[in-house]
Protein backbone atom coordinates (compact mmCIF):
# COMPACT_ATOMS: atom_id res chain seq x y z
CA UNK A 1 47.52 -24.04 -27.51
CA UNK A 2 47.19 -20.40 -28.20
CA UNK A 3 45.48 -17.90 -25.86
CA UNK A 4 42.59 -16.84 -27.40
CA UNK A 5 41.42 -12.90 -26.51
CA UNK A 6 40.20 -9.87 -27.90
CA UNK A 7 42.07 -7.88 -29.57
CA UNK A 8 41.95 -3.90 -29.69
CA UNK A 9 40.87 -2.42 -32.93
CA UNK A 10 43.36 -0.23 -34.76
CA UNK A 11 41.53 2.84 -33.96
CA UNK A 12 41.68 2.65 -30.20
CA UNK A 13 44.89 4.67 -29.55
CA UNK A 14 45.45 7.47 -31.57
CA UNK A 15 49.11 8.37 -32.41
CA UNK A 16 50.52 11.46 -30.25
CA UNK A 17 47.69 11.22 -27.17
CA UNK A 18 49.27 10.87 -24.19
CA UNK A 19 48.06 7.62 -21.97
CA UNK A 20 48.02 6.43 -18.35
CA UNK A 21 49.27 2.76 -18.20
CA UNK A 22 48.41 0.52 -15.21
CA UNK A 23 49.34 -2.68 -14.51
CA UNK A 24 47.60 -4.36 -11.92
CA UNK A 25 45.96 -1.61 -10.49
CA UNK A 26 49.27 0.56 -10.43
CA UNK A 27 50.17 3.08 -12.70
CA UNK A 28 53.35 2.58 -14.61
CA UNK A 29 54.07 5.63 -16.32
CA UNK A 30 52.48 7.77 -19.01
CA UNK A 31 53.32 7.57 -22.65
CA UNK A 32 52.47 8.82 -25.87
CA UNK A 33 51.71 6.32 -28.83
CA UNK A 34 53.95 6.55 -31.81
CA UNK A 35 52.32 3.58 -33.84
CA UNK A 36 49.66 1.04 -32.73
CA UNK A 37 49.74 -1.86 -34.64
CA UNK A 38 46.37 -3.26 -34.26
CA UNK A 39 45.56 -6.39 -32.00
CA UNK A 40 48.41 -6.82 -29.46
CA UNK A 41 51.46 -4.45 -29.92
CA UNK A 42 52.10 -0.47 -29.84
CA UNK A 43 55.24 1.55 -29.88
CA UNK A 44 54.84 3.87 -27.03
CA UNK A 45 57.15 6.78 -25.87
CA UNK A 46 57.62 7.45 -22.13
CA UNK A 47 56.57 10.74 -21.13
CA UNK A 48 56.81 10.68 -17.62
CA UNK A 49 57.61 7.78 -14.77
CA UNK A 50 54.38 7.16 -12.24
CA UNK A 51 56.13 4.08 -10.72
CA UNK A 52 59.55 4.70 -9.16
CA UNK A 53 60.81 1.55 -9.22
CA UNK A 54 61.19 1.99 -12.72
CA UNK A 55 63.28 5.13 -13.10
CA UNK A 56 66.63 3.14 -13.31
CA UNK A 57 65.22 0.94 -15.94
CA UNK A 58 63.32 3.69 -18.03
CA UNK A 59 63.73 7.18 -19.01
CA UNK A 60 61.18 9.88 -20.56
CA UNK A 61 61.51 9.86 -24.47
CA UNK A 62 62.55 6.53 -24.78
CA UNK A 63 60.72 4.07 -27.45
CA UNK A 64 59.71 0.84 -26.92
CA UNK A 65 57.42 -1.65 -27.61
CA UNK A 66 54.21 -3.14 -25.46
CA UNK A 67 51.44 -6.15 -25.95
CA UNK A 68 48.85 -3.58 -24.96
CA UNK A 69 46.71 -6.64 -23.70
CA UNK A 70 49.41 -6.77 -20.40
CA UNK A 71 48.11 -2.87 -19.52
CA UNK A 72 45.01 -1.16 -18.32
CA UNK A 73 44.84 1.62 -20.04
CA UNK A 74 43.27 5.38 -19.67
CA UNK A 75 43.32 8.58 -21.68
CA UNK A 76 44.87 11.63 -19.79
């Protein structure tokens, strides 16, 4: 069965705003977002690490793609 939730319309993110994202309470890292391509999936790029656990994994001005359902997500 497929999960059934809301999806995000296209002009929630706007391309080249820079974003907080969280997951479970805990922010990640912040990101700009290149493209979001309505409903479930953005490109972001990293602009900075929040989390440093994740430094070895991630660095800033990579590109990569999210389901932006997995995230809370604020403007900075």
């Amino acid at each position: 069965m497929k999960p059934v939730h809301e999806k995000m319309p296209i002009s929630t993110f706007e391309p080249g705003v820079a974003y907080t994202f969280s997951l479970n309470g805990t922010p990640l890292y912040k990101a700009d977002v290149v493209k979001f391509h309505g409903g479930c999936w953005a490109t972001v790029r990293l602009v900075s690490i929040n989390d440093t656990s994740l430094a070895g994994t991630y660095q800033p001005g990579m590109e990569f793609d999210i389901k932006v359902a997995n995230y809370e997500i604020s403007a900075d």
